[in-house]
Every structure is written in structure tokens, then in C-alpha cells.
N, C-alpha and C. Protein backbone atom coordinates (compact mmCIF):
# COMPACT_ATOMS: atom_id res chain seq x y z
N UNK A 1 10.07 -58.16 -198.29
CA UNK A 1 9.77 -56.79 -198.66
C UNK A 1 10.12 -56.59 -200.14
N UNK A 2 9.02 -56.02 -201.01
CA UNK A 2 9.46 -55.85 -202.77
C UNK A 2 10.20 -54.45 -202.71
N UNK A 3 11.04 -54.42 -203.32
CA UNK A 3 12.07 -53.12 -203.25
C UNK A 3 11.33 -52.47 -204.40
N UNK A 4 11.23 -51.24 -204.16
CA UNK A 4 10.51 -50.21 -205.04
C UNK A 4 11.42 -49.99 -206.43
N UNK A 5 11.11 -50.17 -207.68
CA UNK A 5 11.76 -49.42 -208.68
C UNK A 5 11.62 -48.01 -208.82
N UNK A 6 12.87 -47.50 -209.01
CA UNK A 6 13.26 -45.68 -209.36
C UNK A 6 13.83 -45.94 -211.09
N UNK A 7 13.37 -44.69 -211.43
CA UNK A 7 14.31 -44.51 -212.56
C UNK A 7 15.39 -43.99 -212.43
N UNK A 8 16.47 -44.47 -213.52
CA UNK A 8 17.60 -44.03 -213.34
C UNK A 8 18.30 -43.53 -214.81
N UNK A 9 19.29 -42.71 -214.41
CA UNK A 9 20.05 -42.95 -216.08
C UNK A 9 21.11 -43.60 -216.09
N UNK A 10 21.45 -44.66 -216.87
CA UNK A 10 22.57 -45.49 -216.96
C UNK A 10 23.73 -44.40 -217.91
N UNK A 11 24.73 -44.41 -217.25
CA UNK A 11 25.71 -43.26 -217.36
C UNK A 11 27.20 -44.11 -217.93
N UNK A 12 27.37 -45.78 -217.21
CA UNK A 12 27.78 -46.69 -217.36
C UNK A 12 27.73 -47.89 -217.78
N UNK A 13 27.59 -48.70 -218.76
CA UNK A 13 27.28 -49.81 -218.48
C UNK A 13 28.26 -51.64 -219.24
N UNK A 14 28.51 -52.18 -218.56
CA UNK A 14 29.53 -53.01 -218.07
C UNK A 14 30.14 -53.75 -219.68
N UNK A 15 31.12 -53.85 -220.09
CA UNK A 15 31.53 -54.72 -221.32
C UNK A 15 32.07 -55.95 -220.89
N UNK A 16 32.05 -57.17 -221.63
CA UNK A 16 32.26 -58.17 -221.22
C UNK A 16 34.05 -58.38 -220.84
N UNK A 17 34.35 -57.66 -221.32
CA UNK A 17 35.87 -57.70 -220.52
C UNK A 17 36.16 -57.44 -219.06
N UNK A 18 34.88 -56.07 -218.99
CA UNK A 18 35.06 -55.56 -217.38
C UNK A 18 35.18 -56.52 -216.13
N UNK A 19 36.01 -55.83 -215.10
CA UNK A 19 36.27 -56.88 -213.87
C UNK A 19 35.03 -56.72 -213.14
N UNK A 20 34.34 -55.86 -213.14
CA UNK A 20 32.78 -56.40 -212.46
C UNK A 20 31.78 -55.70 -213.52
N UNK A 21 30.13 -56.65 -213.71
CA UNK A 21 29.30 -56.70 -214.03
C UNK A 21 28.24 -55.31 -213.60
N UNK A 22 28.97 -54.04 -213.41
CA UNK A 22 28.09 -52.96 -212.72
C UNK A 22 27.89 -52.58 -213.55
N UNK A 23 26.65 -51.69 -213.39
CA UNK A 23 25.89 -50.67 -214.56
C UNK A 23 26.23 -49.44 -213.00
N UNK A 24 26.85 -47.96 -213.69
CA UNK A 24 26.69 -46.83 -212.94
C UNK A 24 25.57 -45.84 -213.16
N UNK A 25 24.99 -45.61 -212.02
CA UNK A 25 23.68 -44.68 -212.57
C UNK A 25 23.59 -43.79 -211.99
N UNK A 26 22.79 -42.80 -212.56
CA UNK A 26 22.41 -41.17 -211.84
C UNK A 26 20.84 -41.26 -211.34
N UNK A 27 20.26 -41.36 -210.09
CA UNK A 27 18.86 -41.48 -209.87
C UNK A 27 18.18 -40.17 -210.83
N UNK A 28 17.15 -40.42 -211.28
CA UNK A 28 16.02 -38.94 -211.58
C UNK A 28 14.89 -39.08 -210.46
N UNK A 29 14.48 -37.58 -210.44
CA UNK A 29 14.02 -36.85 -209.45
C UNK A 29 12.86 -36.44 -210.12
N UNK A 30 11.31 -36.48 -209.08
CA UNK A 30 10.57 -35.27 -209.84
C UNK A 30 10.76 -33.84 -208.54
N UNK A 31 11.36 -34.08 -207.72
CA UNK A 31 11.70 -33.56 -206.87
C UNK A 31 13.04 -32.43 -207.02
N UNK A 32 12.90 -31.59 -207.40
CA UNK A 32 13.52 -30.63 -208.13
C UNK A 32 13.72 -29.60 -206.83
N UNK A 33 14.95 -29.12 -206.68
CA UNK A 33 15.25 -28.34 -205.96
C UNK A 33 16.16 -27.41 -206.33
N UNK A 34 16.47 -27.60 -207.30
CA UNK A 34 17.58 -26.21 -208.33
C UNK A 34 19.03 -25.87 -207.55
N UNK A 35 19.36 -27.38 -206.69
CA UNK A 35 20.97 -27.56 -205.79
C UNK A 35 21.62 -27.92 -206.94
N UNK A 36 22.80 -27.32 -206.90
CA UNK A 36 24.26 -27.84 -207.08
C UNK A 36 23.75 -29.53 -207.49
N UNK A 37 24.24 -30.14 -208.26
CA UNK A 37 24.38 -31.92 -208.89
C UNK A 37 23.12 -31.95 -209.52
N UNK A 38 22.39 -30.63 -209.82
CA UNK A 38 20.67 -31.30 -210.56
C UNK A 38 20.72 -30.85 -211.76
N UNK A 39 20.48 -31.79 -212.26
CA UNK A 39 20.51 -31.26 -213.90
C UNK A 39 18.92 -31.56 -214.88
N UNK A 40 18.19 -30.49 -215.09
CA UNK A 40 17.27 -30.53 -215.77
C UNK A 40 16.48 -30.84 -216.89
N UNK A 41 15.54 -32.22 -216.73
CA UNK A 41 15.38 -32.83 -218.10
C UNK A 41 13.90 -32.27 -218.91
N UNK A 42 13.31 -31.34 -217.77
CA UNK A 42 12.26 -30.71 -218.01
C UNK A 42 10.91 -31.99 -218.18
N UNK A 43 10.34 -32.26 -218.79
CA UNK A 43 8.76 -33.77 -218.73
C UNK A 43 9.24 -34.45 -219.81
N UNK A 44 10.45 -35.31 -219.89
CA UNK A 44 10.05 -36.17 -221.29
C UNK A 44 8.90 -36.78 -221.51
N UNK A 45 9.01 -37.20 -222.19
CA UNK A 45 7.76 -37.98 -222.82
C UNK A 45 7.52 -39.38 -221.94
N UNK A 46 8.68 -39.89 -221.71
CA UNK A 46 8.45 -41.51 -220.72
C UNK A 46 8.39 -41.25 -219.69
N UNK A 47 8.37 -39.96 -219.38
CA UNK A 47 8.41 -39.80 -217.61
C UNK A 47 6.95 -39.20 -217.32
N UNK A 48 6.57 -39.33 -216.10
CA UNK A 48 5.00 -39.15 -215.90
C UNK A 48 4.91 -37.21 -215.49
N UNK A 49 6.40 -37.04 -214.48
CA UNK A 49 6.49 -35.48 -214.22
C UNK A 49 7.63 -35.16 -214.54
N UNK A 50 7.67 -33.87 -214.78
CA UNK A 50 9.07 -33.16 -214.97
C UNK A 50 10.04 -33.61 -214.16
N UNK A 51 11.57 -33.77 -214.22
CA UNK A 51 12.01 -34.49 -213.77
C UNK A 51 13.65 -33.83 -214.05
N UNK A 52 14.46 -34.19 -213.12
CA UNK A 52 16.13 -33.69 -212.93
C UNK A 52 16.86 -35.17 -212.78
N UNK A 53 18.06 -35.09 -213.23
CA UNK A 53 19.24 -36.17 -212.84
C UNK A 53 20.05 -35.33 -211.77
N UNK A 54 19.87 -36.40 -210.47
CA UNK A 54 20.84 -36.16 -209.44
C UNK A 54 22.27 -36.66 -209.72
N UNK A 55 23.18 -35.90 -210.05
CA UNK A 55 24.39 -36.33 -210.24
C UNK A 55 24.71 -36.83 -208.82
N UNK A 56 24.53 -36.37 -207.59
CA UNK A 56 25.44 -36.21 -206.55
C UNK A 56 24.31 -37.84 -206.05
N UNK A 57 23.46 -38.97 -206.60
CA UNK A 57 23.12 -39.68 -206.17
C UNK A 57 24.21 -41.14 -207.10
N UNK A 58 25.11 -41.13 -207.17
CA UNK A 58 25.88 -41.68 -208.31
C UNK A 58 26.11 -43.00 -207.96
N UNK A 59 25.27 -44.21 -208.26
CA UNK A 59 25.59 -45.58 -207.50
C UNK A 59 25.58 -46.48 -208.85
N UNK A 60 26.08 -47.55 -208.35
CA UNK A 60 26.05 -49.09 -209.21
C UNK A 60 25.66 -50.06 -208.64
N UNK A 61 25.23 -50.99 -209.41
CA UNK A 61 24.89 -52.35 -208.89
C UNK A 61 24.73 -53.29 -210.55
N UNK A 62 24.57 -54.49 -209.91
CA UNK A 62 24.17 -55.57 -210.86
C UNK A 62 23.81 -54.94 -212.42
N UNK A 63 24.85 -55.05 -213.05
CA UNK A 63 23.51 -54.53 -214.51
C UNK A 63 21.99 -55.13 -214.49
N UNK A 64 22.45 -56.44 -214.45
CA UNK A 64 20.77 -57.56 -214.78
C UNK A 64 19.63 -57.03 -213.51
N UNK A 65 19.92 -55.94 -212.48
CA UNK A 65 18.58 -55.41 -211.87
C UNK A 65 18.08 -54.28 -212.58
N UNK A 66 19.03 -53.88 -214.15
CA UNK A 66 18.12 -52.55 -214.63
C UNK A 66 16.91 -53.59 -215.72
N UNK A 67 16.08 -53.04 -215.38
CA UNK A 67 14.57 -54.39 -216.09
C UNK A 67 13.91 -53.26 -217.51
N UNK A 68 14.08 -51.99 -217.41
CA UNK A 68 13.30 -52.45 -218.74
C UNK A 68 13.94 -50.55 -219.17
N UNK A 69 14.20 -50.19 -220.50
CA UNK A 69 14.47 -48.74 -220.88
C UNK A 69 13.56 -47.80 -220.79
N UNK A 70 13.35 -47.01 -220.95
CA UNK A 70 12.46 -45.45 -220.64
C UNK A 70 11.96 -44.81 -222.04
N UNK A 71 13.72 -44.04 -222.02
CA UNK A 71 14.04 -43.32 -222.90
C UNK A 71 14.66 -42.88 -223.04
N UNK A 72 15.38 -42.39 -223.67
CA UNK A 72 16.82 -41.38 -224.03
C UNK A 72 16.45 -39.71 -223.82
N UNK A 73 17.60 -39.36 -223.78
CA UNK A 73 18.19 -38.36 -223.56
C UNK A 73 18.84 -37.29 -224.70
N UNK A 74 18.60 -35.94 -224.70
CA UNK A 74 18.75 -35.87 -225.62
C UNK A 74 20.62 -35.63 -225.75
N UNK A 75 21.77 -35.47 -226.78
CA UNK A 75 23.28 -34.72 -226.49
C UNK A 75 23.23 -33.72 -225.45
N UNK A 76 22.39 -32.86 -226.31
CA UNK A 76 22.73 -31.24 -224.93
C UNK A 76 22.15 -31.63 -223.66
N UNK A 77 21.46 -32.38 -222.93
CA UNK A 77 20.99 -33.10 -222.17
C UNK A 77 22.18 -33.58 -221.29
N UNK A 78 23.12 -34.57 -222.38
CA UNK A 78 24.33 -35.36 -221.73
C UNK A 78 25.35 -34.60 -221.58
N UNK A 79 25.48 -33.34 -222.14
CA UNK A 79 26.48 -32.59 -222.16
C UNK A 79 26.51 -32.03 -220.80
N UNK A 80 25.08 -31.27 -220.68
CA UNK A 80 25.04 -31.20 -219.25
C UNK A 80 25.53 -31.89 -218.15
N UNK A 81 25.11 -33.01 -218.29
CA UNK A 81 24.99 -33.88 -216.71
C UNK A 81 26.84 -34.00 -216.96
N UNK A 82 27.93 -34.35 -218.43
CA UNK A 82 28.63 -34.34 -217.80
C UNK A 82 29.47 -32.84 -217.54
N UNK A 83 28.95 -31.99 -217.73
CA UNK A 83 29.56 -30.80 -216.71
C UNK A 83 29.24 -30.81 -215.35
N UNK A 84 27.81 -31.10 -214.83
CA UNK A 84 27.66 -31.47 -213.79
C UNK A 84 28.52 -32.08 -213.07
N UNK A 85 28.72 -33.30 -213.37
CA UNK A 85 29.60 -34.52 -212.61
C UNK A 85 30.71 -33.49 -213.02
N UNK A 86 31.88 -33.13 -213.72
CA UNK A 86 33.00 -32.91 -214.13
C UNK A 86 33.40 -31.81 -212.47
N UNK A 87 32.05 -30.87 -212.77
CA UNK A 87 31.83 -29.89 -211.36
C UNK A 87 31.79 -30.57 -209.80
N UNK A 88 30.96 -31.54 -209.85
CA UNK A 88 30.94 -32.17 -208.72
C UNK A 88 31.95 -33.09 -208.26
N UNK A 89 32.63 -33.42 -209.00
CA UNK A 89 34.20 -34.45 -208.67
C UNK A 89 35.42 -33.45 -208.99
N UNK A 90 35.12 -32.02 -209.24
CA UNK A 90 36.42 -31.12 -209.55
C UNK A 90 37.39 -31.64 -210.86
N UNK A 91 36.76 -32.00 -211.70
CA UNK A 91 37.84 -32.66 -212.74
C UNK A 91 37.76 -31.60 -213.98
């Protein structure tokens, strides 16, 4: 079975000192539902539809399965997502 690629935003990603090789990521959504953990990137340009970062989808794996970049994000963008997360883990 070929496992489907999603985009993601790499939020993390691993330095050669680190004790494991993970990249942490936030899935994006064109699936927008205006819940609590969604944070709004509105249509960039590399994305085909308007589109949100699910904070509350927050996983890692292998860096070497992220295959190819998108696009960036803008500061006020990242500022967001981390109030988001800051909200969603109570910190």
C-alpha cells in the first residue's frame, strides 16, 4: 500500500547532537472548521486551497520521510500557531 503524502509544517527539526532523528510537525488542513488548535494560513501561494495548521494534530517521525519544501510561513503566521500550541498545552 503507497502511503499518501499530507502537508505539514515542520515546527521541529532534529540537530545532529539530538538523541533521536525526529522532525515535529503540525498537519495543514483545507478543511477548516474555526475549532480551538486551527490556525489560519488563508491560500498561500504553494498550497492549491486555503488552508489552517492543526496544532492539536502534533506528530513526529523520521526527518528523511519529509521529501520536498512548500513554502514558508509568514512571522505573524508563526506567532500565531505558537499561541495556539502555548493555549493548547496550557503553558
Amino acid at each position: 500500500m503507497v502511503e499518501k503524502s499530507r502537508p505539514v509544517l515542520v515546527l521541529a527539526f532534529p540537530e545532529s547532537e539530538d538523541a533521536r532523528a525526529l522532525a515535529v510537525v503540525a498537519p495543514l488542513t483545507s478543511q477548516i472548521r474555526g475549532m480551538r488548535g486551527e490556525v489560519d494560513l488563508g491560500k498561500p501561494r504553494w498550497l492549491p486551497k486555503h488552508s489552517a495548521v492543526n496544532v492539536q494534530g502534533l506528530a513526529s517521525f523520521d526527518h528523511r520521510k519529509l521529501t520536498r519544501r512548500l513554502g514558508e510561513i509568514s512571522p505573524t503566521q508563526m506567532e500565531d500557531i505558537k499561541a495556539a500550541l502555548r493555549d493548547l498545552l496550557n503553558l
